[in-house]
Protein backbone atom coordinates (compact mmCIF):
# COMPACT_ATOMS: atom_id res chain seq x y z
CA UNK A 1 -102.63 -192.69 183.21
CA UNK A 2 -102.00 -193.93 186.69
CA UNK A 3 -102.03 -197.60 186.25
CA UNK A 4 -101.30 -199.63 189.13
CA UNK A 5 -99.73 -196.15 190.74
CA UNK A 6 -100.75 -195.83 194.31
CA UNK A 7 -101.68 -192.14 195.09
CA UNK A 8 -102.90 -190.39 198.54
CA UNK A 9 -105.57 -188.03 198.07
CA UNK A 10 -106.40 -185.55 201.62
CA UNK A 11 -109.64 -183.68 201.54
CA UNK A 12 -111.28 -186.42 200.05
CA UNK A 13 -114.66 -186.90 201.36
CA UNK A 14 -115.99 -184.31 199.24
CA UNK A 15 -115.50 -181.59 196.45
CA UNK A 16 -112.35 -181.73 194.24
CA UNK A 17 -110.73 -184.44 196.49
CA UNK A 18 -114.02 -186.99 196.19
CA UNK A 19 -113.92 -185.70 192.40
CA UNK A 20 -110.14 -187.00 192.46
CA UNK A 21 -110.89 -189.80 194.01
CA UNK A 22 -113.10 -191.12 191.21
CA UNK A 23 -111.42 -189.79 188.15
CA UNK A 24 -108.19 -191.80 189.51
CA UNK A 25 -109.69 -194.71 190.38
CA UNK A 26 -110.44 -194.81 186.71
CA UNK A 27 -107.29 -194.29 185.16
CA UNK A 28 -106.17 -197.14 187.21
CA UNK A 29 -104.89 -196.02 190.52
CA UNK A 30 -104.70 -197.82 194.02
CA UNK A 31 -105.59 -194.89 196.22
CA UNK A 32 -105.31 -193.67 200.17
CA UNK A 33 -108.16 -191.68 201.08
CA UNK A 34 -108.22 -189.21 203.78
CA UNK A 35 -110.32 -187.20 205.83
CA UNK A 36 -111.68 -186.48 208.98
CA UNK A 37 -115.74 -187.73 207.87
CA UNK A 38 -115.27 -191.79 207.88
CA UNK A 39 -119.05 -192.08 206.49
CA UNK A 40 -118.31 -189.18 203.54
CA UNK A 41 -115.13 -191.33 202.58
CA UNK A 42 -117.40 -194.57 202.71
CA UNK A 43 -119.68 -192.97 200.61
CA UNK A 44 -117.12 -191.41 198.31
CA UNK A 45 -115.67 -194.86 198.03
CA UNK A 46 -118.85 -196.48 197.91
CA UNK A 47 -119.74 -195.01 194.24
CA UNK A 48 -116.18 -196.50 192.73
CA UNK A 49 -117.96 -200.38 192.12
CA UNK A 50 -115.28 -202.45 190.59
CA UNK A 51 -112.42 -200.16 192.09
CA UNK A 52 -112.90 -200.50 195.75
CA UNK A 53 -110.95 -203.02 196.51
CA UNK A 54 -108.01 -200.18 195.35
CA UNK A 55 -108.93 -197.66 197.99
CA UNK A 56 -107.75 -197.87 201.33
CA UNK A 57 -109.80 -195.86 203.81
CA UNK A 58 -107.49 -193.98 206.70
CA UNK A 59 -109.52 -191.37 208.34
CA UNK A 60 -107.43 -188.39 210.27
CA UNK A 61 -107.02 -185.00 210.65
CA UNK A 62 -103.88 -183.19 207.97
CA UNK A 63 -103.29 -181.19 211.28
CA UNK A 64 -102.15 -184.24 213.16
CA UNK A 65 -98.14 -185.19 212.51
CA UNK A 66 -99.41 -188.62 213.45
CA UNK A 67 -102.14 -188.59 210.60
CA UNK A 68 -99.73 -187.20 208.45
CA UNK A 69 -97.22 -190.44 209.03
CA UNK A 70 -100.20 -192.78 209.41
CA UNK A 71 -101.57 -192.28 206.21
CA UNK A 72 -98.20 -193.16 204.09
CA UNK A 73 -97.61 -196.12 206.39
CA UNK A 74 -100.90 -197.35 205.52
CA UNK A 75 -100.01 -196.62 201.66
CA UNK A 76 -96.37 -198.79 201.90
CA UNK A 77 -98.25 -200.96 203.95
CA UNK A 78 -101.24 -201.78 202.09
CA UNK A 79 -100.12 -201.29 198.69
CA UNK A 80 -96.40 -201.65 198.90
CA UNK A 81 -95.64 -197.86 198.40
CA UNK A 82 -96.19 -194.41 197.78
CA UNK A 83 -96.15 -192.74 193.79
CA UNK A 84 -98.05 -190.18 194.49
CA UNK A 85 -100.16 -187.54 196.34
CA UNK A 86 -102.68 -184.85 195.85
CA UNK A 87 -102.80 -182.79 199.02
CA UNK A 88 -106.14 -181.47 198.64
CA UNK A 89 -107.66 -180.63 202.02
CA UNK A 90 -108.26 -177.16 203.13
CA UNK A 91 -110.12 -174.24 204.59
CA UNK A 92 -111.34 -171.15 203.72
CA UNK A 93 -111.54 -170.06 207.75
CA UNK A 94 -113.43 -166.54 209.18
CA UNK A 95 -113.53 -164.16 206.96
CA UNK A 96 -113.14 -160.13 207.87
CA UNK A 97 -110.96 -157.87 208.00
CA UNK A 98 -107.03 -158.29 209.18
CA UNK A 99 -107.57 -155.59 212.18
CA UNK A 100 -110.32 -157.51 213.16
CA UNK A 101 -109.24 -161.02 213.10
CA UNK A 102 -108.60 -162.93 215.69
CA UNK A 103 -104.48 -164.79 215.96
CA UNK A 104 -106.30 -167.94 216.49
CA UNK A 105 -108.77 -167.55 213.47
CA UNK A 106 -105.42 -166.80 211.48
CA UNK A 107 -103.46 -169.51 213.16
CA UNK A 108 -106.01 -172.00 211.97
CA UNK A 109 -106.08 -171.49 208.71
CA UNK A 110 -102.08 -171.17 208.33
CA UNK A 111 -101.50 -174.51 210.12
CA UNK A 112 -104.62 -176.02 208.10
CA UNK A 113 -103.72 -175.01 204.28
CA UNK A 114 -99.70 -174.99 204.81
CA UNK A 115 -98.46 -176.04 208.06
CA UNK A 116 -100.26 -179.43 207.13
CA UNK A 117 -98.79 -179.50 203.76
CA UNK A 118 -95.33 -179.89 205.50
CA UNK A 119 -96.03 -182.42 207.27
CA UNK A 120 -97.66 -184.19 204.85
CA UNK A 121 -94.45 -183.67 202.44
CA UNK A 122 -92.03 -184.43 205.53
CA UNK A 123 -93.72 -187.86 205.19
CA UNK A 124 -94.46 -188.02 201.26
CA UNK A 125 -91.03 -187.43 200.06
CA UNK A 126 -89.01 -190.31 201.95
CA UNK A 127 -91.18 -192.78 200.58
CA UNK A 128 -91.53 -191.68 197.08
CA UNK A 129 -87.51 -191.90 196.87
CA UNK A 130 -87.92 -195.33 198.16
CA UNK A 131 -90.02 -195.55 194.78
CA UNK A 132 -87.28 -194.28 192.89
CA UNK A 133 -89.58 -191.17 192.27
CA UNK A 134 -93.00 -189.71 192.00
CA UNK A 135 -95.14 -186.88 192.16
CA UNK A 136 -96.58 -184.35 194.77
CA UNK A 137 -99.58 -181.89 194.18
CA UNK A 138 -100.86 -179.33 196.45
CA UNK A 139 -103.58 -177.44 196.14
CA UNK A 140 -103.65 -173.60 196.21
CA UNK A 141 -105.60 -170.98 194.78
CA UNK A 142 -105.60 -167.80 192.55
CA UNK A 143 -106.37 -165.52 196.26
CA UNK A 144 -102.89 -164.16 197.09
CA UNK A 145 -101.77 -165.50 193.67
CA UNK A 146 -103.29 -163.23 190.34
CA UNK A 147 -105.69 -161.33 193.08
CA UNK A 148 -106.17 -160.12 196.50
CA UNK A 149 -109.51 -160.05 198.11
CA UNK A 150 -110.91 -158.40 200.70
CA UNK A 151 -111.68 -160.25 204.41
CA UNK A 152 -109.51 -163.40 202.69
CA UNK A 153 -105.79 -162.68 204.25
CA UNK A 154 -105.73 -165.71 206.11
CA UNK A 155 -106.70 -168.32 203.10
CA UNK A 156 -104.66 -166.21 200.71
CA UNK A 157 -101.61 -166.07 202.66
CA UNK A 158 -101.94 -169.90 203.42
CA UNK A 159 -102.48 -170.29 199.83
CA UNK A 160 -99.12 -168.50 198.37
CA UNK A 161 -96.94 -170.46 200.96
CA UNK A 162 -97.77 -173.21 199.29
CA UNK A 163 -96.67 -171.85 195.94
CA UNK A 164 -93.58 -170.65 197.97
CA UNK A 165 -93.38 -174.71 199.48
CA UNK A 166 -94.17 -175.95 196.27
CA UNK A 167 -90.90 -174.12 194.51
CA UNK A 168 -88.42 -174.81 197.48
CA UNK A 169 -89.47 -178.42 197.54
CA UNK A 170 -89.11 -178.92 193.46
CA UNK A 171 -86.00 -177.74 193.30
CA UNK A 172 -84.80 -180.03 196.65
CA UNK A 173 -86.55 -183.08 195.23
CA UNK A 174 -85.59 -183.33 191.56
CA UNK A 175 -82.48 -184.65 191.58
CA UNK A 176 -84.50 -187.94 193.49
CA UNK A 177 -87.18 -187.94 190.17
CA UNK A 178 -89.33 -186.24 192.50
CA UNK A 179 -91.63 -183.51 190.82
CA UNK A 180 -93.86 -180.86 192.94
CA UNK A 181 -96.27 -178.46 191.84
CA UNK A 182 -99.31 -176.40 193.39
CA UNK A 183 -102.44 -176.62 191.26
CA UNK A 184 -104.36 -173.13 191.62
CA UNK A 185 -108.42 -173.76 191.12
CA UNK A 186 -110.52 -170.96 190.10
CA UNK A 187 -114.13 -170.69 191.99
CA UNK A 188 -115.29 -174.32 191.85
CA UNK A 189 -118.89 -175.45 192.80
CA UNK A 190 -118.04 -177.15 196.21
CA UNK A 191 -119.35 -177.28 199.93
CA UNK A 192 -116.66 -174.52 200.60
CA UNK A 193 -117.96 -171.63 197.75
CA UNK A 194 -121.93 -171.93 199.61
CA UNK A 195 -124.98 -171.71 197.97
CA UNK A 196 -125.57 -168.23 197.91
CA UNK A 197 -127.05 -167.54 194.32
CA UNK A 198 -125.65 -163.62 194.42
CA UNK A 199 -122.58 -164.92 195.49
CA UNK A 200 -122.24 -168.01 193.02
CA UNK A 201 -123.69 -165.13 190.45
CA UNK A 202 -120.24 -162.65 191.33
CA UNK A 203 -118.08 -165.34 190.94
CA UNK A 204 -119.28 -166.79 187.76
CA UNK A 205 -118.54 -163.33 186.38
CA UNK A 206 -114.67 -163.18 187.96
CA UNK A 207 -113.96 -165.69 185.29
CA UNK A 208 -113.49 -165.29 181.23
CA UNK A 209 -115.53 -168.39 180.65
CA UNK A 210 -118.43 -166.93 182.46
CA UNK A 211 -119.16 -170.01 184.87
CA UNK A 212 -117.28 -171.58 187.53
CA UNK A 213 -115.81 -175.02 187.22
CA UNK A 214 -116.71 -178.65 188.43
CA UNK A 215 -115.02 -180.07 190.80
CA UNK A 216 -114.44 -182.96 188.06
CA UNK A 217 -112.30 -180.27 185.48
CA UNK A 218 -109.90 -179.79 188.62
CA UNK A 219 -109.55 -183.64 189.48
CA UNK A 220 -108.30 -183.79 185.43
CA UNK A 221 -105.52 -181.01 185.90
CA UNK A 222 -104.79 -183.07 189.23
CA UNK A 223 -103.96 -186.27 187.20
CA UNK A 224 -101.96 -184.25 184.73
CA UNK A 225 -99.71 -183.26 186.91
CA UNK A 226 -99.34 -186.75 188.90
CA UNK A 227 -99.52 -188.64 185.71
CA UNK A 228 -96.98 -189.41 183.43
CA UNK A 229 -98.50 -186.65 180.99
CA UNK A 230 -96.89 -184.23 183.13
CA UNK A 231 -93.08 -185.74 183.36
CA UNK A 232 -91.52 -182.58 182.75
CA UNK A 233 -93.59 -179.99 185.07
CA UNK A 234 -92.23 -179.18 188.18
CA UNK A 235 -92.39 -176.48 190.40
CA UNK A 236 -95.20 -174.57 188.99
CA UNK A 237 -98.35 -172.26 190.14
CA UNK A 238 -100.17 -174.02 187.41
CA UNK A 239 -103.91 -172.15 186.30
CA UNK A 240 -106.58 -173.95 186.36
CA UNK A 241 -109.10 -170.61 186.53
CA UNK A 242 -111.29 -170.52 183.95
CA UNK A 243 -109.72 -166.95 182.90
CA UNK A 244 -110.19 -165.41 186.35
CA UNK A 245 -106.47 -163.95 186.66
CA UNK A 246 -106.99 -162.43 182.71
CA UNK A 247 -110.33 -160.91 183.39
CA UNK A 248 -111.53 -157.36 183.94
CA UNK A 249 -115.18 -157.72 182.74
């Protein structure tokens, strides 16, 4: 599905962005990885055998403009372009009350989930048109979406500017064959949800189907969208929740 594509995938030393990172390597793709952790992203690409001499290694921080440049370079560089990229990395950040929370707790998480997104797409969508086109992914959630939650007005308000981003930047980028959509996860088993069993317990039962997802099911709506299979979706808040915005029980 993304044959000989090249695709740059942030947050990817772990979770749904290491997920990613294998499920695209299979369906062909040369891939930028990128993350602050340069032994999780050996390790990540480490497991890909025959693919690794597709993945390109560029460890940074989203937060950095420089990072945020440095990683397309290396993709135009390395691979002789850009077709793609699933801007995966974020933070959930302190949790608690808004009259409580510290500016700089809230200021973290902003410029982590969506300042960093901009500059990622201030970089992304110059070289795609150099492509002739391509595909942009972001990764939100169903917080701030379908539901508010308590002590999360940080992550969700990060989280539906992106949807917001997403919308503004579809409608600017398709007349370059440039499509953009935000992919919204329901409660996936990562390093971010904890291992709590109450907790994992509650949030099993937010969703219709009972469970919560691997990291894997999200990676596969993530190549929808940047594949092919997706030509005519752009942007979209697109579900990916297991039932959690539909359920009540």
């Amino acid at each position: 599905m993304l044959q000989d594509k090249t695709i740059l995938i942030t947050g990817a030393s772990s979770g749904i962005g290491a997920a990613a990172v294998k499920l695209f390597a299979d369906a062909g793709a040369n891939l930028v990885i990128t993350a602050r952790r340069k032994d999780r992203l050996e390790a990540v690409k480490a497991e890909l055998n025959g693919a690794r001499d597709r993945v390109l290694i560029v460890t940074g921080d989203v937060n950095d403009p420089d990072s945020a440049k440095a990683v397309v370079d290396a993709a135009q560089n390395h691979f002789g372009g850009l077709d793609g990229a699933f801007n995966n990395a974020g933070i959930l950040g302190d949790l608690g009350p808004v009259p409580e929370m510290r500016q700089e707790a809230w200021n973290t998480v902003i410029q982590t989930n969506l300042t960093s997104c901009f500059l990622a797409a201030k970089h992304q969508i110059p070289a795609l048109k150099k492509q002739g086109g391509g595909a942009i992914v972001f990764t939100s959630t169903f917080v701030g979406h379908t539901v508010g939650m308590p002590g999360m007005a940080a992550y969700g308000a990060s989280k539906a500017g992106l949807i917001g981003l997403t919308q503004c930047l579809a409608a600017e980028c398709g007349q370059d064959n440039i499509r953009v959509n935000a992919l919204l996860p329901g409660g996936t088993k990562t390093e971010m949800a904890g291992n709590d069993p109450e907790f994992l317990e509650f949030v099993k039962g937010m969703h219709a189907l009972k469970r919560m997802a691997e990291p894997e099911e999200i990676a596969k709506a993530a190549l929808f969208l940047l594949s092919d299979a997706g030509s005519f979706v752009t942007g979209t808040a697109m579900l990916c929740d297991g039932g959690n915005s539909i359920s009540k029980t």
